[in-house]
C-alpha atoms as a PDB file:
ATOM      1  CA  UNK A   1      11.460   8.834   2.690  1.00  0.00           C
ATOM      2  CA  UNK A   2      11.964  11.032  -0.288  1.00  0.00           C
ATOM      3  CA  UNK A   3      15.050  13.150  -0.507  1.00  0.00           C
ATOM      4  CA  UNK A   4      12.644  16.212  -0.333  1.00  0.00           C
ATOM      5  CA  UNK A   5      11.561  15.233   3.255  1.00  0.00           C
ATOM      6  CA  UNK A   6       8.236  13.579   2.068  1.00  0.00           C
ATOM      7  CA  UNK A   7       6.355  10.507   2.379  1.00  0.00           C
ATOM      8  CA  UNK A   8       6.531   8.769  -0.849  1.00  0.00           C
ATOM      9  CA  UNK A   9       4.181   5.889  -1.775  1.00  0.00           C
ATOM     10  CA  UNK A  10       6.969   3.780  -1.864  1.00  0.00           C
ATOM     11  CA  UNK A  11       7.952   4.512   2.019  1.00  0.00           C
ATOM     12  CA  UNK A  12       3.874   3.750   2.444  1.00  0.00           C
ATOM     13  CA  UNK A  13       4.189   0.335   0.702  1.00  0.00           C
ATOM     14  CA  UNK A  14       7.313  -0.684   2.163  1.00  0.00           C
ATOM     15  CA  UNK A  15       5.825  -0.369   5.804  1.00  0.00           C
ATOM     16  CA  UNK A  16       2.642  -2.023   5.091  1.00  0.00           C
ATOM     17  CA  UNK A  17       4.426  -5.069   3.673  1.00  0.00           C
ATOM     18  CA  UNK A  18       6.910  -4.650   6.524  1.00  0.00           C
ATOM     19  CA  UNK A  19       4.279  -4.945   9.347  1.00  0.00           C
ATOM     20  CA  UNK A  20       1.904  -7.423   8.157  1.00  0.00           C
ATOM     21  CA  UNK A  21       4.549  -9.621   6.836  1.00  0.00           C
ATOM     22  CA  UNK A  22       7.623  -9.546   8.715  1.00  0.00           C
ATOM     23  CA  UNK A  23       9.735 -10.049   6.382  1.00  0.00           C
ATOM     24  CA  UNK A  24      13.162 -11.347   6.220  1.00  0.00           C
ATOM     25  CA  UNK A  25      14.069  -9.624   2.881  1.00  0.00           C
ATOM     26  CA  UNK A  26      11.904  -6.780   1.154  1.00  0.00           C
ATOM     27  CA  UNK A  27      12.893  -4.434  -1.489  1.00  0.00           C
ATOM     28  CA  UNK A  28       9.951  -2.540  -3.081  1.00  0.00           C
ATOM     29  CA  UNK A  29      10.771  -0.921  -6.232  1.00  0.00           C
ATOM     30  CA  UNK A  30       9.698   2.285  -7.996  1.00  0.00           C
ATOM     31  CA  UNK A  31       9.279   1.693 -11.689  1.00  0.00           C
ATOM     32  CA  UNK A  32       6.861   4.391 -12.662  1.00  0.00           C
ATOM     33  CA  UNK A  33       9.118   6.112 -14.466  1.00  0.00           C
ATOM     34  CA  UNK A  34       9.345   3.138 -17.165  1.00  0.00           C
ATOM     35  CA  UNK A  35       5.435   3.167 -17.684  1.00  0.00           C
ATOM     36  CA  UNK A  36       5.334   7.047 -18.606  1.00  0.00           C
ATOM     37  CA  UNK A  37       2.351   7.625 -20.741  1.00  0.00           C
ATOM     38  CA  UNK A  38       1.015   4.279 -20.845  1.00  0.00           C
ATOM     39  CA  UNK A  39      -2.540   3.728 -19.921  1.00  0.00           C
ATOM     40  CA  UNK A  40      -2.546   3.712 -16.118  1.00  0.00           C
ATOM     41  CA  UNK A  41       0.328   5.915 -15.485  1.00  0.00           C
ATOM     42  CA  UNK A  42      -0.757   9.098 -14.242  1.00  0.00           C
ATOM     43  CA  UNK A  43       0.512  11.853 -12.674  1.00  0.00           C
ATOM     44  CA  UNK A  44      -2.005  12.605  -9.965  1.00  0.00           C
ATOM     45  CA  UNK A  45      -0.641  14.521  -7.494  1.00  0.00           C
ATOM     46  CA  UNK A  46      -1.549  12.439  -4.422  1.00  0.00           C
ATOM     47  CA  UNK A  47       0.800   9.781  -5.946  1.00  0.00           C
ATOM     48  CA  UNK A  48       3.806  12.452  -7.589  1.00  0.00           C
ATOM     49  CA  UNK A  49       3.659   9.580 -10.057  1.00  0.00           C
ATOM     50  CA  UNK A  50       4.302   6.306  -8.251  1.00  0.00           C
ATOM     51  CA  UNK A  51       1.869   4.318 -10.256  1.00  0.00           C
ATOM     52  CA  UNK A  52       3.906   1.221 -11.108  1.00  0.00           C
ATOM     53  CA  UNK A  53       5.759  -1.159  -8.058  1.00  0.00           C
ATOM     54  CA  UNK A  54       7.942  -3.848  -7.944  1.00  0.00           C
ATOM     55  CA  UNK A  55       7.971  -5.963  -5.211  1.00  0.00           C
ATOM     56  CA  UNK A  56      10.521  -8.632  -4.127  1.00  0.00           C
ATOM     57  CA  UNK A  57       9.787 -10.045  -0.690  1.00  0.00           C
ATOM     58  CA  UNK A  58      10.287 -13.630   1.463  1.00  0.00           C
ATOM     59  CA  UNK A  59       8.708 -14.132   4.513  1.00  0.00           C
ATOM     60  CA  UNK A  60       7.622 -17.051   6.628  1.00  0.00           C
ATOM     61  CA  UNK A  61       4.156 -15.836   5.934  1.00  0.00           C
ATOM     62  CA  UNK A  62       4.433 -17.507   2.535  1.00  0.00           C
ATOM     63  CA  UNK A  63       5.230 -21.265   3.781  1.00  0.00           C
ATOM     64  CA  UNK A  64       2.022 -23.412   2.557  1.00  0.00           C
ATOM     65  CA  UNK A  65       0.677 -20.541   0.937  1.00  0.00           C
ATOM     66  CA  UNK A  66      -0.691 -21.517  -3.010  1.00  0.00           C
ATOM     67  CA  UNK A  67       1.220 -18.299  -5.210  1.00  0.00           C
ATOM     68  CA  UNK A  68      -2.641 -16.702  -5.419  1.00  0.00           C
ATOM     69  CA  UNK A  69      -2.932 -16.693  -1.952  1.00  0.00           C
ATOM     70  CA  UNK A  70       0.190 -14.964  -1.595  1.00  0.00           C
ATOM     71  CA  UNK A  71      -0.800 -12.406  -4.570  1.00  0.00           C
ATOM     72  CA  UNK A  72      -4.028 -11.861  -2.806  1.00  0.00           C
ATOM     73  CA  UNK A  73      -2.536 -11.331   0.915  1.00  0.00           C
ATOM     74  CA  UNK A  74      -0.171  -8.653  -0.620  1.00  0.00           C
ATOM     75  CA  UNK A  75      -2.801  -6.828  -2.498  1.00  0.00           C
ATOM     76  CA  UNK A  76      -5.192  -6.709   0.500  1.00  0.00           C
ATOM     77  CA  UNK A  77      -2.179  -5.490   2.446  1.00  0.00           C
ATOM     78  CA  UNK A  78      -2.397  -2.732   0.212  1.00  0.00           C
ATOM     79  CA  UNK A  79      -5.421  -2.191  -0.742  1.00  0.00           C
ATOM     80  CA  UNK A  80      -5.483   1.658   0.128  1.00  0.00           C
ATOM     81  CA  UNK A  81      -2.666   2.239  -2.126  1.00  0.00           C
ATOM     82  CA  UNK A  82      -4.667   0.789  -5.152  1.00  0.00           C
ATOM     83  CA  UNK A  83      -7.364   2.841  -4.312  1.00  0.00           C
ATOM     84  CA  UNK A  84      -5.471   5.407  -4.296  1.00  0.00           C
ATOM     85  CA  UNK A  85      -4.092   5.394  -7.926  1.00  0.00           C
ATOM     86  CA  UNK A  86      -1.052   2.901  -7.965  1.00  0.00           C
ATOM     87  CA  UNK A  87      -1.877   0.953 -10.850  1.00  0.00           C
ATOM     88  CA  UNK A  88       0.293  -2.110 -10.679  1.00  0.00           C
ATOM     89  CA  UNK A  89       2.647  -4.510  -9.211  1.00  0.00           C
ATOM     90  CA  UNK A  90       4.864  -7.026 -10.309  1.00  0.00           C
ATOM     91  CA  UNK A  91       5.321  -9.606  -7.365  1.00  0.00           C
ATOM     92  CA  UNK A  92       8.323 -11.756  -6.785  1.00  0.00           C
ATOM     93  CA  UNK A  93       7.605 -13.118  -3.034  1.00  0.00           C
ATOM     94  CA  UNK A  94       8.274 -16.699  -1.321  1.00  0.00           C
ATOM     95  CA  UNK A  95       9.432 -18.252   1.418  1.00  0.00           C
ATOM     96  CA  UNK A  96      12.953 -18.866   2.948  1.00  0.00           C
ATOM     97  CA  UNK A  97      14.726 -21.446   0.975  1.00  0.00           C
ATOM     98  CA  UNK A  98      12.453 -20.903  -2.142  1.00  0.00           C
ATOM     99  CA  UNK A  99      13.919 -19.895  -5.574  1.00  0.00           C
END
């Protein structure tokens, strides 16, 4: 949570990934702040900004998994969030003992 007390998109994207992926490490990163007026930043105020995401996750979820069908199981994990105006994320996700 925000230090003002309110749900950030950040707390939202953390416990999506969180329940549908159990994960043993998970670190989701606000970098919206680096994308400021580039095309797909925006300050809506649904999103105070948080546009632009940085995920680093492993999870057991990923063993077997090809690295598109990990891309596309995060992104359909969050699907309302890119509806709602985040714009992008960088994904850095695999399974234990991958690196």
């Amino acid at each position: 949570m925000s230090q003002s007390g309110k749900r950030t998109v950040r707390d939202a994207i953390e416990d999506k990934l969180s329940f549908a992926f159990a994960p043993q490490f998970l670190r989701v990163i606000d970098e919206s702040h680096q994308h400021a007026g580039h095309a797909g930043h925006s300050g809506r105020a649904d999103h105070h900004g948080e546009t632009h995401f940085r995920v680093e996750m492993i999870s057991e979820n990923f063993v077997g998994k090809s690295r598109v069908e990990r891309h596309r199981a995060v992104n359909n994990a969050l699907a309302e969030e890119f509806a709602g105006g985040v714009h992008a994320l960088a994904l850095e996700i695999s399974a234990p003992g991958e690196k």
